[in-house]
C-alpha atoms as a PDB file:
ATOM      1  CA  UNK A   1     -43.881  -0.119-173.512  1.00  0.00           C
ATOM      2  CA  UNK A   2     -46.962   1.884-173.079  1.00  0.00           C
ATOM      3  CA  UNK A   3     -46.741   5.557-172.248  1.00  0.00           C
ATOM      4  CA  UNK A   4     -49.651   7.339-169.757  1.00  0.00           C
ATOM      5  CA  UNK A   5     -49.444  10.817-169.840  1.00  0.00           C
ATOM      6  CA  UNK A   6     -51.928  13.322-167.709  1.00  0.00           C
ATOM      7  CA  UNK A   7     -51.413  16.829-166.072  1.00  0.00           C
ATOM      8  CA  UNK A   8     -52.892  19.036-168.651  1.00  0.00           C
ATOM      9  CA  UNK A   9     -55.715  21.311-168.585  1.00  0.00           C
ATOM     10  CA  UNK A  10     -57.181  25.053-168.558  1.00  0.00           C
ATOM     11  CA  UNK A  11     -55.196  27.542-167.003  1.00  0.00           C
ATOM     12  CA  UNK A  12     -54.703  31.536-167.401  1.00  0.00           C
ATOM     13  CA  UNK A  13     -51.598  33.121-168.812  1.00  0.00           C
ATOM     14  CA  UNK A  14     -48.957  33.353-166.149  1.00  0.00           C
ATOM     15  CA  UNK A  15     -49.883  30.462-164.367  1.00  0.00           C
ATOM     16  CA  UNK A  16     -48.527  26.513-163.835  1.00  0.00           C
ATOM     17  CA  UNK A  17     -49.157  23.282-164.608  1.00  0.00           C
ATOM     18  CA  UNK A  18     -47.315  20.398-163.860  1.00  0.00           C
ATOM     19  CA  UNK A  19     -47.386  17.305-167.055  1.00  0.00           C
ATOM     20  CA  UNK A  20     -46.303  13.566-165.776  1.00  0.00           C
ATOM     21  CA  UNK A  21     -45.798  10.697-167.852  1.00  0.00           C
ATOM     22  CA  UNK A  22     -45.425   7.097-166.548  1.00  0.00           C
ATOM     23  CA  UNK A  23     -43.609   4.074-168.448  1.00  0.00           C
ATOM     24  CA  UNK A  24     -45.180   0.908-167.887  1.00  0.00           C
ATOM     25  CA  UNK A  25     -41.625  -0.379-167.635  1.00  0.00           C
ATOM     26  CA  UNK A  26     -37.715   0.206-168.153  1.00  0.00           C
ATOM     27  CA  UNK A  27     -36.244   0.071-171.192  1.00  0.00           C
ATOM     28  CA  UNK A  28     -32.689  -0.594-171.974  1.00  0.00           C
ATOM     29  CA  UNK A  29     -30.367   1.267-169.896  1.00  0.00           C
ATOM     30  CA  UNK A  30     -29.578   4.688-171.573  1.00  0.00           C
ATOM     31  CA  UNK A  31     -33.238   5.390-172.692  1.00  0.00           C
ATOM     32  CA  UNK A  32     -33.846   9.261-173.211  1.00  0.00           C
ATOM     33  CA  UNK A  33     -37.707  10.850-172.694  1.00  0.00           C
ATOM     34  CA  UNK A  34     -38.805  13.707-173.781  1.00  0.00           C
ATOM     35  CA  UNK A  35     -42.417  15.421-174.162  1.00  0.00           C
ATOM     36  CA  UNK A  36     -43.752  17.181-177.640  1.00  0.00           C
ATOM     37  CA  UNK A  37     -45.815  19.015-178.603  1.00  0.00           C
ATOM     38  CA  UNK A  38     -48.801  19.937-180.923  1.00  0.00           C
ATOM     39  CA  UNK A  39     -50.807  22.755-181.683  1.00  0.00           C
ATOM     40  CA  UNK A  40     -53.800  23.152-183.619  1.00  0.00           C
ATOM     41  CA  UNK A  41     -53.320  23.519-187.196  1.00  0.00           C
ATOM     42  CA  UNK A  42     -49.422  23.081-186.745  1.00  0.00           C
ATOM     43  CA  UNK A  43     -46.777  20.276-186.580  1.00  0.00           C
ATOM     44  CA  UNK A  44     -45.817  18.208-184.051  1.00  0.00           C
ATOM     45  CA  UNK A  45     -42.820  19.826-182.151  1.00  0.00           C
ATOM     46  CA  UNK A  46     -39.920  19.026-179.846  1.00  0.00           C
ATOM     47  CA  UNK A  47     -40.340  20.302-176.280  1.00  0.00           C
ATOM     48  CA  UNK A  48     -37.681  18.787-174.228  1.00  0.00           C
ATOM     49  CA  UNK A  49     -35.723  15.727-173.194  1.00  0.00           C
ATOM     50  CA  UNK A  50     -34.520  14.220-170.569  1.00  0.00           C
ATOM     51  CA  UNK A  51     -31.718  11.371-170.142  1.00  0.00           C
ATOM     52  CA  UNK A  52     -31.200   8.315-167.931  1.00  0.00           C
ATOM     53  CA  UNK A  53     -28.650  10.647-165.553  1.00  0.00           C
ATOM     54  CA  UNK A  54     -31.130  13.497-165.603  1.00  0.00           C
ATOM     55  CA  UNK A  55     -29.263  15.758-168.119  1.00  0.00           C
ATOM     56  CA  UNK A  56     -31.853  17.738-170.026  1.00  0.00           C
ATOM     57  CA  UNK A  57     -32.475  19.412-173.202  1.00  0.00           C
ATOM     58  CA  UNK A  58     -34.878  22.469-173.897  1.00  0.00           C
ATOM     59  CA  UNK A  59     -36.185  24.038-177.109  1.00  0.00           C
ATOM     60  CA  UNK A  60     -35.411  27.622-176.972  1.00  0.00           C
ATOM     61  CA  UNK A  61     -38.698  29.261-176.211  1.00  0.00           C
ATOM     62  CA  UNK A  62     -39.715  27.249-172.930  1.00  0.00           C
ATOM     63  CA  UNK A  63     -36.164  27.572-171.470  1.00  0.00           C
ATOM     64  CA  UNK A  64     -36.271  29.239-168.333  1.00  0.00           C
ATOM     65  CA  UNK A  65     -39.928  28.272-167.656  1.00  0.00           C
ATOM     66  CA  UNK A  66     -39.931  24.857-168.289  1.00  0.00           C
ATOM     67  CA  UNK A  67     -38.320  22.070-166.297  1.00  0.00           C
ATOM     68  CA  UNK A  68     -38.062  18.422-166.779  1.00  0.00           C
ATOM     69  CA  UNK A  69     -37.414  15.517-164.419  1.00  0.00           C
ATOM     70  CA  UNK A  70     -37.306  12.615-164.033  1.00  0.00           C
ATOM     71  CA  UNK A  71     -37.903   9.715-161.104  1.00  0.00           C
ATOM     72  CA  UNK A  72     -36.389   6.245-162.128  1.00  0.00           C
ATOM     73  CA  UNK A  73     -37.837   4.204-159.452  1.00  0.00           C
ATOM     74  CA  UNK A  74     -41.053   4.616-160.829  1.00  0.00           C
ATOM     75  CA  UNK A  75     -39.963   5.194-164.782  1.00  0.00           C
ATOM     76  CA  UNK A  76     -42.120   8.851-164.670  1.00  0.00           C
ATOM     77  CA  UNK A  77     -40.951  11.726-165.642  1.00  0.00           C
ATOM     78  CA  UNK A  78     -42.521  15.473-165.424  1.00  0.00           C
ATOM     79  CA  UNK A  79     -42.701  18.592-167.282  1.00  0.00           C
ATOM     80  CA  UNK A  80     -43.132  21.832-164.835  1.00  0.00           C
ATOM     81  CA  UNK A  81     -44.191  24.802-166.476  1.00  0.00           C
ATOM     82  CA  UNK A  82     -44.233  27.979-165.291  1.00  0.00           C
ATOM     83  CA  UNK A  83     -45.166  31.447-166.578  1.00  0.00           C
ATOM     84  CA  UNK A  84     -47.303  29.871-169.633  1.00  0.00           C
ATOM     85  CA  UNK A  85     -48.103  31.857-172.483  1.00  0.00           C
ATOM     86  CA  UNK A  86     -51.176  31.552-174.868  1.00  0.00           C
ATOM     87  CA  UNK A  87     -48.790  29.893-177.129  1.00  0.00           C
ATOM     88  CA  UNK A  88     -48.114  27.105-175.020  1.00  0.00           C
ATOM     89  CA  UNK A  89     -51.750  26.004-176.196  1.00  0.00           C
ATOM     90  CA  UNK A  90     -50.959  22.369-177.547  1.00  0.00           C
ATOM     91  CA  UNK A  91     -51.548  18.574-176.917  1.00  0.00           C
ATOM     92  CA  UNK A  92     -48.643  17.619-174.843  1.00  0.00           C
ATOM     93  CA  UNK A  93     -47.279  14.038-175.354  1.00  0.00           C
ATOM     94  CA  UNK A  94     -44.576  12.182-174.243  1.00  0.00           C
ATOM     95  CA  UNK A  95     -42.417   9.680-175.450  1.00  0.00           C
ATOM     96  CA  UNK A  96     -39.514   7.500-174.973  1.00  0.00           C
ATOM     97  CA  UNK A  97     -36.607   6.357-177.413  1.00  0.00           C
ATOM     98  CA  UNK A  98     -34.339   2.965-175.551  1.00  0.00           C
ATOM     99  CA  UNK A  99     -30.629   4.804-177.106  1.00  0.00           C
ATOM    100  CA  UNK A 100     -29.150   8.483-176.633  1.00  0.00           C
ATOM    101  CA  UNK A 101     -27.960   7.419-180.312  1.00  0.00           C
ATOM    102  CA  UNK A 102     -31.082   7.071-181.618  1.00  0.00           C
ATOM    103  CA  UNK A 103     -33.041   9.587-183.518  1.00  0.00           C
ATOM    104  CA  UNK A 104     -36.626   7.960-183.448  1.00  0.00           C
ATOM    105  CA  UNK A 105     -38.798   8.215-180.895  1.00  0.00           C
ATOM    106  CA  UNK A 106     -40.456   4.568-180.678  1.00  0.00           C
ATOM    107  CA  UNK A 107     -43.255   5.099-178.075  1.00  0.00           C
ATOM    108  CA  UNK A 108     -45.384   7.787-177.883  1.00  0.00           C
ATOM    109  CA  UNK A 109     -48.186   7.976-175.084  1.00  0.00           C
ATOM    110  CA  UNK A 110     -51.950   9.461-175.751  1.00  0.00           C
ATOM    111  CA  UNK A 111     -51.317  13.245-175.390  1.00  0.00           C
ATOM    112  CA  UNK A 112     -52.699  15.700-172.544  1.00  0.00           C
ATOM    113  CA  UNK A 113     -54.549  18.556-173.579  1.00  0.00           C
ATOM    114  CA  UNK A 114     -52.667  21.987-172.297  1.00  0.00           C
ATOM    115  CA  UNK A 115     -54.618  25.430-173.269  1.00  0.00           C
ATOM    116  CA  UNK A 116     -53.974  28.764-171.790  1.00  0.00           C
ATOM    117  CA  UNK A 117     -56.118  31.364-171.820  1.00  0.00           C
ATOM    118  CA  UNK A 118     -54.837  35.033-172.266  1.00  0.00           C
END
């Protein structure tokens, strides 16, 4: 399964920026996504995730801004986020695990570059 992931880029503090993230194909059916994430000079990070019936899971400091979905027919799923801080600054990726029961993450796509400037 490859992963493409695209959406990031420059923008200011307070603004949006809408992350997508396209399977090349289905997986199993119960596979979870979810996006990380990276800043410089830290570790990677979980961001959120998102399962097969669209239930969703948030790390504590994007909740409320952040919102992930997901469109089956075309195995994508996207990360809105609103109100972004400066330290939102990170390479975004995604990545896709084929159980809920599974802790590892098996494919990971290339990463999209997110900064915000304050």
């Amino acid at each position: 399964v490859q992963l493409q992931a695209f959406g990031g880029g420059l923008v200011q503090a307070g603004g949006s920026l809408r992350l997508s993230c396209a399977a090349s194909e289905r997986t199993g059916s119960s596979y979870v996504m979810a996006w990380f994430r990276q800043a410089p000079g830290k570790e990677r990070e979980f961001v959120a995730r998102i399962n097969l019936s669209g239930n969703t899971y948030y790390k504590d400091s994007v909740k409320g801004r952040f919102t992930m979905s997901r469109d089956n027919a075309k195995n994508t799923v996207y990360l809105q986020m609103n109100s972004l801080k400066p330290e939102d600054t990170a390479v975004y990726y995604c990545a896709l695990k084929t159980s809920v029961l599974s802790p590892v993450y098996s494919f990971w796509g290339q990463g999209t570059e997110v900064t915000v400037s304050s």
